[in-house]
Protein backbone atom coordinates (compact mmCIF):
# COMPACT_ATOMS: atom_id res chain seq x y z
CA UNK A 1 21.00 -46.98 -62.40
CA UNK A 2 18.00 -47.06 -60.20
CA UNK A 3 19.92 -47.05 -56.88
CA UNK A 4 21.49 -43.45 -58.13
CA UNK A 5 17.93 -42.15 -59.13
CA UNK A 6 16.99 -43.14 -55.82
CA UNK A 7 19.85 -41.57 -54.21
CA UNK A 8 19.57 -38.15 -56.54
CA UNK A 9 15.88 -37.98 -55.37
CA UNK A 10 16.69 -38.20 -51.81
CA UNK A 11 18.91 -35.60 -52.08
CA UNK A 12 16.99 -33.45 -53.97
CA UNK A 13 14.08 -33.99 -51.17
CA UNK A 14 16.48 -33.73 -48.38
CA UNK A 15 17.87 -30.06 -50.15
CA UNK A 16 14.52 -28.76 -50.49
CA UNK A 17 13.43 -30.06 -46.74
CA UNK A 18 16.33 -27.87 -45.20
CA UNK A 19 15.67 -25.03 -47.35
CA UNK A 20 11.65 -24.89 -46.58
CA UNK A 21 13.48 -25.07 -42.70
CA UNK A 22 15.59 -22.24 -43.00
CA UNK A 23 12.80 -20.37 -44.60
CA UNK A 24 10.91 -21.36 -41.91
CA UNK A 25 12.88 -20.40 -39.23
CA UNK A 26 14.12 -17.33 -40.16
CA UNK A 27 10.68 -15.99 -41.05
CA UNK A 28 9.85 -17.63 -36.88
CA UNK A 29 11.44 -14.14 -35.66
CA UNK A 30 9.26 -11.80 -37.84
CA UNK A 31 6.08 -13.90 -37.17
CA UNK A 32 6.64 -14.05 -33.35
CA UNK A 33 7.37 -9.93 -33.15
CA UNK A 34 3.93 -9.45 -35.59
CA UNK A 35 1.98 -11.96 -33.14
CA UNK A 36 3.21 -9.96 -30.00
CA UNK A 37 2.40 -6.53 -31.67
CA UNK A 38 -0.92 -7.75 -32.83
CA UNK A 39 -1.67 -9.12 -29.35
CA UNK A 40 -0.36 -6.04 -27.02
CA UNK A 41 -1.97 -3.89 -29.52
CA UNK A 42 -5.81 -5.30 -29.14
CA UNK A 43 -4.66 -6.55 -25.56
CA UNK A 44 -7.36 -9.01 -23.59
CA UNK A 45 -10.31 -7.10 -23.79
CA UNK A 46 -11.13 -7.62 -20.32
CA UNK A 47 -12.74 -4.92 -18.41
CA UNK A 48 -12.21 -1.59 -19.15
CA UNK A 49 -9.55 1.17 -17.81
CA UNK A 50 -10.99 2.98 -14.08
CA UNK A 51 -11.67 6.35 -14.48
CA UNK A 52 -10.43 9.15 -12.38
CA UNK A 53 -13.08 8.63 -9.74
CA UNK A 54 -13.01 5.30 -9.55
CA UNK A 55 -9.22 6.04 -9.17
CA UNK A 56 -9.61 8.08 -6.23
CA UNK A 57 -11.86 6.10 -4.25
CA UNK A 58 -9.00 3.39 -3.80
CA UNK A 59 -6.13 5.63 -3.69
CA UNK A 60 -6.17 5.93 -0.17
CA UNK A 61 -2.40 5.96 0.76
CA UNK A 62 -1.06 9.21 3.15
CA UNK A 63 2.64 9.36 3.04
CA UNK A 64 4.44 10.11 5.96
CA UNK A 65 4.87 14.08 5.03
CA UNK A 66 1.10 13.98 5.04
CA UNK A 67 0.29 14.05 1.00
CA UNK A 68 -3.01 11.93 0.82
CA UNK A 69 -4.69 13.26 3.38
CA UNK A 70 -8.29 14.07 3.47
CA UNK A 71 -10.25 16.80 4.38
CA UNK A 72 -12.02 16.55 7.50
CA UNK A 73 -10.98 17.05 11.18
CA UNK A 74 -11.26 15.15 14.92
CA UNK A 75 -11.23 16.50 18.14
CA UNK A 76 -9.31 14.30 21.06
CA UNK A 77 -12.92 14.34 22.82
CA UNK A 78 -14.87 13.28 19.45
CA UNK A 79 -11.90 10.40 18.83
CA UNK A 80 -12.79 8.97 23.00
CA UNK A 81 -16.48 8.66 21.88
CA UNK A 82 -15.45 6.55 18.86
CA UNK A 83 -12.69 4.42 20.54
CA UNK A 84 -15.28 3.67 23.26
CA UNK A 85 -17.84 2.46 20.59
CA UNK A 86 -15.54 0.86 17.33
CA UNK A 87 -12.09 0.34 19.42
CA UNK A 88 -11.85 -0.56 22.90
CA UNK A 89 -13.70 -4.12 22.55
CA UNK A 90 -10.28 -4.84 20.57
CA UNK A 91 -7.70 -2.87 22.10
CA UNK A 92 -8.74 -2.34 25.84
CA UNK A 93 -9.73 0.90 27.48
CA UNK A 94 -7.29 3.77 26.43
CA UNK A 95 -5.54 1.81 24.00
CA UNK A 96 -3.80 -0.73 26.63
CA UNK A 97 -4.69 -4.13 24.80
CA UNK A 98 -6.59 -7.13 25.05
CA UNK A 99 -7.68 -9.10 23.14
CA UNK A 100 -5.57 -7.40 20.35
CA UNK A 101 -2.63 -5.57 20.10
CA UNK A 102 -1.68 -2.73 22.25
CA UNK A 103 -1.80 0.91 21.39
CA UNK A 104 0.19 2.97 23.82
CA UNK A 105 2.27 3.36 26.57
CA UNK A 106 5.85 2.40 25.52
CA UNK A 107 6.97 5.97 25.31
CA UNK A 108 11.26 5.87 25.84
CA UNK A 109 11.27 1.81 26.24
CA UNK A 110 12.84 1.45 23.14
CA UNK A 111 16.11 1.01 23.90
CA UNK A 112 15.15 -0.34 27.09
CA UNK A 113 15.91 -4.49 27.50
CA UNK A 114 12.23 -4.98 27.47
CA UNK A 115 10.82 -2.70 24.63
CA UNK A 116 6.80 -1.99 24.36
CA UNK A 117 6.34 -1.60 20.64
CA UNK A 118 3.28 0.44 20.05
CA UNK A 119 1.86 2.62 17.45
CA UNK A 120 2.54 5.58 19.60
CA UNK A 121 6.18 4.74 20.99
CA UNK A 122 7.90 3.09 17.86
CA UNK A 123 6.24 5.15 14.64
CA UNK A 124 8.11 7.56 13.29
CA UNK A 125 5.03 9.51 11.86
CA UNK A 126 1.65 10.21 12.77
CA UNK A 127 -0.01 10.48 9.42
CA UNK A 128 1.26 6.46 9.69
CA UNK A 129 -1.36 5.95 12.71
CA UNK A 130 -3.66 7.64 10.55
CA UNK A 131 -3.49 5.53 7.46
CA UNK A 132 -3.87 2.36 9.29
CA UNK A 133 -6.82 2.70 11.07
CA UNK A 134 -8.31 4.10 8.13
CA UNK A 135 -7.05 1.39 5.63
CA UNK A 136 -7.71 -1.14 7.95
CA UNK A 137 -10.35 -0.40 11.59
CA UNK A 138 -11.82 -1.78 12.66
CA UNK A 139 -11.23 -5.31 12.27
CA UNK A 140 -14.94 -6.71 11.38
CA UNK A 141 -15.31 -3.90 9.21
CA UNK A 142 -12.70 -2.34 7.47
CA UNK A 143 -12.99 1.75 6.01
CA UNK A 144 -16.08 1.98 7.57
CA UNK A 145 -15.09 5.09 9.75
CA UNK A 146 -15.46 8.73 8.28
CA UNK A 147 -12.50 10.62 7.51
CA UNK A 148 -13.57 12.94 10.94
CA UNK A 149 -13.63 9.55 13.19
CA UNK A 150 -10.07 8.63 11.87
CA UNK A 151 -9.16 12.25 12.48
CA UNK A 152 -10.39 12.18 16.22
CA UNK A 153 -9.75 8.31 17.00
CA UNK A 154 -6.02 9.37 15.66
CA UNK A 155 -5.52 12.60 18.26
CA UNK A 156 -7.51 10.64 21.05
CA UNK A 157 -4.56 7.55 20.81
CA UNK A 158 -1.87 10.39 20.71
CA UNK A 159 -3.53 12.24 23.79
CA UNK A 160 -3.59 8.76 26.10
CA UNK A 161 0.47 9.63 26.07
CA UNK A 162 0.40 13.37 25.85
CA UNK A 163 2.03 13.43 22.43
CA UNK A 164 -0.78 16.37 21.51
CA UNK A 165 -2.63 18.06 24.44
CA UNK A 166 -6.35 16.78 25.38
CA UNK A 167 -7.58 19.92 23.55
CA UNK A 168 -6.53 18.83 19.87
CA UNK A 169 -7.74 19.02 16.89
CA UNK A 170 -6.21 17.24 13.90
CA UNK A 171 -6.86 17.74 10.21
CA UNK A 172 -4.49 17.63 7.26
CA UNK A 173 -2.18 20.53 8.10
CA UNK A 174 -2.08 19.79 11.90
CA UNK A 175 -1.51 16.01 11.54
CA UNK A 176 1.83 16.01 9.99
CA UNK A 177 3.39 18.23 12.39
CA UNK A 178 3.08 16.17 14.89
CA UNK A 179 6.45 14.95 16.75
CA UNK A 180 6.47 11.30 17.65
CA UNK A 181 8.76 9.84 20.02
CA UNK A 182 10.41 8.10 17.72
CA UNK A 183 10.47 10.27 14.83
CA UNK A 184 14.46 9.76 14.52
CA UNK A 185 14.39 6.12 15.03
CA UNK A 186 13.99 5.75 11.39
CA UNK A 187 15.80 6.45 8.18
CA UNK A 188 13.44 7.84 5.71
CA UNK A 189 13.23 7.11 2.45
CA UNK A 190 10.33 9.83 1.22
CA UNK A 191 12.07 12.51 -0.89
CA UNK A 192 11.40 15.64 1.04
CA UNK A 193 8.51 17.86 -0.29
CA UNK A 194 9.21 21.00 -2.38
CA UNK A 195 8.45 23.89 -0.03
């Protein structure tokens, strides 16, 4: 008789072990979608969201059709002063390299056995040019030039291979009308801009 007590109390533990289980697991689901809703909801409390300004400041990206551009304007002649001062240690007198990368010259090698890939001969765009050298000139000190240096720095490289005349100035309505030599080397991917 006291091996079949034995044997009824297993049982009775192992039937109430699988049921606490199941209970267990099924109510898993509901706690794991209330722990992610509690945790999204409150979310990390780190830092706080930027505000407009703050926004702005970083959002510096021109698209090729010229959206992003700021105000401001360069003159080829202004842009030779500031290549002479922030650029040419880098990129040689009128953009011809050394130490760094060249800037022009290039113009129609592209499908040439030896292509010269520069800013000037293989970009599509011009408001590209732009961008770069204000996201990222010069070198030691990135962002550092006013919107009217990038301006003037941008038409003084396009002037070294008569892409605008030596008179130019660019701003934002001027820049993006500029035709590069390669402007249909490219397919582009921008949607085109509601006119």
């Amino acid at each position: 008789m006291l091996k079949i007590e034995h044997a009824h109390k297993f049982q009775w533990k192992l039937y109430f072990l699988i049921k606490q289980t199941s209970k267990i697991a099924s109510a898993f689901p509901l706690f794991a979608i209330f722990a992610a809703a509690v945790c999204c909801a409150q979310g990390p409390n780190l830092g706080r969201p930027l505000t407009p300004e703050e926004i702005q400041k970083v959002d510096i990206t021109v698209v090729p059709d010229g959206r992003g551009l700021p105000t401001g304007s360069g003159s080829v002649a202004a842009g030779a002063a500031v290549y002479a001062k922030a650029c040419q240690v880098c990129h040689g007198a009128q953009g011809a390299g050394k130490p760094q990368d060249q800037l022009t010259g290039g113009v129609g090698t592209l499908a040439s056995g030896k292509p010269v890939k520069t800013p000037v001969s293989y970009w599509p765009v011009a408001t590209t040019l732009f961008d770069y050298i204000r996201r990222a000139m010069p070198i030691t000190s990135p962002q550092s030039l006013s919107n009217d240096e990038v301006y003037a720095v941008t038409a003084y490289i396009l002037s070294i291979d008569g892409i605008v005349p030596a008179d130019t100035v660019l701003d934002a309505k001027s820049l993006p009308r500029v035709k590069m030599p390669n402007k249909d080397g490219f397919v582009s991917w921008w949607p085109k801009p509601p006119r």
